[in-house]
Protein backbone atom coordinates (compact mmCIF):
# COMPACT_ATOMS: atom_id res chain seq x y z
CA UNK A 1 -47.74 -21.32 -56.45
CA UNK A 2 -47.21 -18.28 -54.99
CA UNK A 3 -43.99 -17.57 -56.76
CA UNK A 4 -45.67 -17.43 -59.79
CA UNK A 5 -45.92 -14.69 -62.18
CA UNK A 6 -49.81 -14.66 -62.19
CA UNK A 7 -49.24 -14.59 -58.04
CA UNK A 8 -48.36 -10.95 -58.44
CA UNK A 9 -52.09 -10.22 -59.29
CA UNK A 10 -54.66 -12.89 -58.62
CA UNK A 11 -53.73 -14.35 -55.08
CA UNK A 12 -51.75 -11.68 -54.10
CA UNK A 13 -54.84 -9.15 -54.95
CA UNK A 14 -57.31 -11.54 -53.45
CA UNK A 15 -55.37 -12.06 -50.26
CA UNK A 16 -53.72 -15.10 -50.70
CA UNK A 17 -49.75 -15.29 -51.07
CA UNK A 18 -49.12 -12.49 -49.00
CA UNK A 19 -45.47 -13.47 -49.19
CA UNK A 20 -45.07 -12.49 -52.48
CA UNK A 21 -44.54 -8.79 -51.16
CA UNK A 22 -42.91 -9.92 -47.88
CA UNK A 23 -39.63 -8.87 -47.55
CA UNK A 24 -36.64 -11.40 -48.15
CA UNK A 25 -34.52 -11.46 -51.14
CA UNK A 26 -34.74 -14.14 -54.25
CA UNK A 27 -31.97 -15.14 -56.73
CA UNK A 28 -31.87 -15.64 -60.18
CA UNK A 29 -28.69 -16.65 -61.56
CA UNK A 30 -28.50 -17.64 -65.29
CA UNK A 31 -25.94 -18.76 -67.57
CA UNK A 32 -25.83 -16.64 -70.68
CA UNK A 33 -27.15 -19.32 -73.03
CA UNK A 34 -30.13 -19.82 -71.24
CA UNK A 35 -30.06 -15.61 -71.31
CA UNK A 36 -30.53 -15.86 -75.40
CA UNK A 37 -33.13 -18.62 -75.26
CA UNK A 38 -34.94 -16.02 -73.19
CA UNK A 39 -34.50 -12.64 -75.23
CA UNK A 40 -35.37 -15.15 -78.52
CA UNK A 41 -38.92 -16.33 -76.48
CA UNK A 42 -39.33 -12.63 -75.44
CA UNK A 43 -38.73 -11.51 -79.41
CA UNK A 44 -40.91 -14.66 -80.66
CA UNK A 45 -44.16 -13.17 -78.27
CA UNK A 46 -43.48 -10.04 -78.64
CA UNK A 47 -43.16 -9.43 -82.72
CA UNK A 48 -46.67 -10.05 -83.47
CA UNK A 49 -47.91 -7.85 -81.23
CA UNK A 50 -45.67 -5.17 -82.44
CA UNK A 51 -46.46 -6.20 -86.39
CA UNK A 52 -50.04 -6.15 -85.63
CA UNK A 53 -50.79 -2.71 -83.76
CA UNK A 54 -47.53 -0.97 -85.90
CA UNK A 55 -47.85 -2.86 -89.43
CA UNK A 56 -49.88 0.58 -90.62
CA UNK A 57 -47.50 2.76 -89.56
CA UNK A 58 -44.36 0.42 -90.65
CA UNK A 59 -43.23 -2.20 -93.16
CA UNK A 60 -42.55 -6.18 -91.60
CA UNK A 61 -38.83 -5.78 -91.44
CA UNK A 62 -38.94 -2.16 -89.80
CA UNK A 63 -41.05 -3.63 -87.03
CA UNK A 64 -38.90 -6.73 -86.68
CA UNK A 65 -35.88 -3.85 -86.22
CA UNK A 66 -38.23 -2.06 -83.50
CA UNK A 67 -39.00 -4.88 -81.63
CA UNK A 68 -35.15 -6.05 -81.63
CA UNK A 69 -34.14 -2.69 -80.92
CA UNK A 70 -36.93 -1.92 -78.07
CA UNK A 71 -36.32 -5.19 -76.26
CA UNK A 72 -32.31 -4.75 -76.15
CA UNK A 73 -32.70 -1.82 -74.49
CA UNK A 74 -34.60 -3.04 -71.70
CA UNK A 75 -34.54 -6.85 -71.30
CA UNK A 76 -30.59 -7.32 -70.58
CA UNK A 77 -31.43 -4.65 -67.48
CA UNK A 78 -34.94 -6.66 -66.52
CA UNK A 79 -33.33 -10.25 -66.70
CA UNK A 80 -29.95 -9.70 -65.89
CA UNK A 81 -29.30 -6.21 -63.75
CA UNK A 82 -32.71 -5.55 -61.58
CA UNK A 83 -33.10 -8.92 -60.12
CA UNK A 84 -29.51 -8.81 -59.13
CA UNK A 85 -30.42 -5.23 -57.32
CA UNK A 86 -33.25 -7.02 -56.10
CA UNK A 87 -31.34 -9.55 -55.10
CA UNK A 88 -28.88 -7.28 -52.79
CA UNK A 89 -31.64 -5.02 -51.53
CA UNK A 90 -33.85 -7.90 -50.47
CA UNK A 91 -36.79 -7.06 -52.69
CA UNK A 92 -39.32 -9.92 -53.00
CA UNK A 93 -40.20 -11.38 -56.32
CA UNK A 94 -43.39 -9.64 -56.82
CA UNK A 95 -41.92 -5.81 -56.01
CA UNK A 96 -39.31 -7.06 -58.66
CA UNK A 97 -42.14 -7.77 -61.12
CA UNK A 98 -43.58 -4.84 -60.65
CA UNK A 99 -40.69 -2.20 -61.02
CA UNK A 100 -38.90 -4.20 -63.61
CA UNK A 101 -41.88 -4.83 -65.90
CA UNK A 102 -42.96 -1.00 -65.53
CA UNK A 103 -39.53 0.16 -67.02
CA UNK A 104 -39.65 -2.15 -69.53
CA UNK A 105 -43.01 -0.32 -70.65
CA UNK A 106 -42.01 3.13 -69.90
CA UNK A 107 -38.63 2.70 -71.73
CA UNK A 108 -40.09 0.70 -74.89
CA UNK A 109 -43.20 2.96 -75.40
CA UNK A 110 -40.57 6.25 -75.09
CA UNK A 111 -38.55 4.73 -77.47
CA UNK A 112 -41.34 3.75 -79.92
CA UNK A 113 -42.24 7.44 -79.80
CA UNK A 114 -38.93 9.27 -80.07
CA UNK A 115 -36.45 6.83 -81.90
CA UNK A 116 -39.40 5.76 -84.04
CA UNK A 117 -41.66 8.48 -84.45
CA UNK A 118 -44.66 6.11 -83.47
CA UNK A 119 -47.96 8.54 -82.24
CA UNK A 120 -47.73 9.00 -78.71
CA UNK A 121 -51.01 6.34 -77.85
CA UNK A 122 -50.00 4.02 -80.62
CA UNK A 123 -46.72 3.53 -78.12
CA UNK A 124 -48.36 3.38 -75.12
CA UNK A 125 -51.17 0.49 -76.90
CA UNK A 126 -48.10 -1.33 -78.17
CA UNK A 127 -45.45 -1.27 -75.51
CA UNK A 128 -48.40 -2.44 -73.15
CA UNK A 129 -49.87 -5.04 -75.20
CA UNK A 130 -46.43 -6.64 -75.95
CA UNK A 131 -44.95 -6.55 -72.45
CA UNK A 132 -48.41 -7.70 -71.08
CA UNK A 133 -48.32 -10.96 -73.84
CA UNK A 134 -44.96 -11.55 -73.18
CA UNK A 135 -44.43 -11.55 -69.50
CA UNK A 136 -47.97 -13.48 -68.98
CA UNK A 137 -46.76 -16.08 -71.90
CA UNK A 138 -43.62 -15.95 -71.23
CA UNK A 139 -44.07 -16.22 -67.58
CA UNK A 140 -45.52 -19.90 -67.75
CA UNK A 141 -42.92 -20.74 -69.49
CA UNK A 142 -40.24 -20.00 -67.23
CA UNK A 143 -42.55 -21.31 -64.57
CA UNK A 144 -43.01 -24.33 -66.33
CA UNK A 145 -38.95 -24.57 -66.71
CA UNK A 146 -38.07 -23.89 -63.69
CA UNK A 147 -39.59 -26.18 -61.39
């Protein structure tokens, strides 16, 4: 339970799971098929999200390239490179979380506004909403996987 990704903010925030920020390191080792089947779920969430806030400042297939383009610059770092620094450094799971799902914000929404010339709140609403929808979402299912 407490290695959940809702543990990061409900029972960590209302004192239960204090391990979650403990210190000891975690591991997360994939193979790079099961890599794929997680950058496709992460594209599959995140799209509409994208299509809906940007479809008046894009056409479909632009957004489709922006949120392909967005999420290859940060997910192969978030799912692949920061747990294994997380890993090495002894970081607990929910300090992970935290720093890996804030760069995938920062860099998406900085990208929206310089590579795509999105308006500077219209990145910050869209990066947010998507990475939000996606890690929630897309946390159950690895949860629910990963058992």
């Amino acid at each position: 339970m407490c290695h959940h990704f809702l543990a990061v903010f409900i029972y960590w925030l209302g004192g239960r799971c204090p391990e979650v920020f403990d210190v000891y390191g975690f591991s997360w080792n994939f193979s790079s098929n099961i890599y794929i089947y997680f950058l496709a779920l992460t594209l599959l969430f995140e799209t509409p999200i994208y299509y809906f806030l940007l479809k008046r400042e894009f056409p479909a297939l632009k957004i489709l390239r922006i949120s392909l383009v967005v999420n290859l610059l940060t997910h192969p770092l978030v799912f692949l490179v920061f747990p294994q620094i997380a890993d090495h450094y002894g970081i607990t799971y929910g300090w992970y979380v935290l720093y890996a799902e804030s760069f995938a914000f920062i860099v998406e929404c900085l990208a929206l506004c310089i590579v795509f010339k999105t308006p500077v709140f219209k990145s910050i609403q869209s990066s947010l909403a998507a990475n939000l929808f996606s890690w929630l979402i897309g946390g159950e299912i690895v949860q629910y996987f990963l058992k």
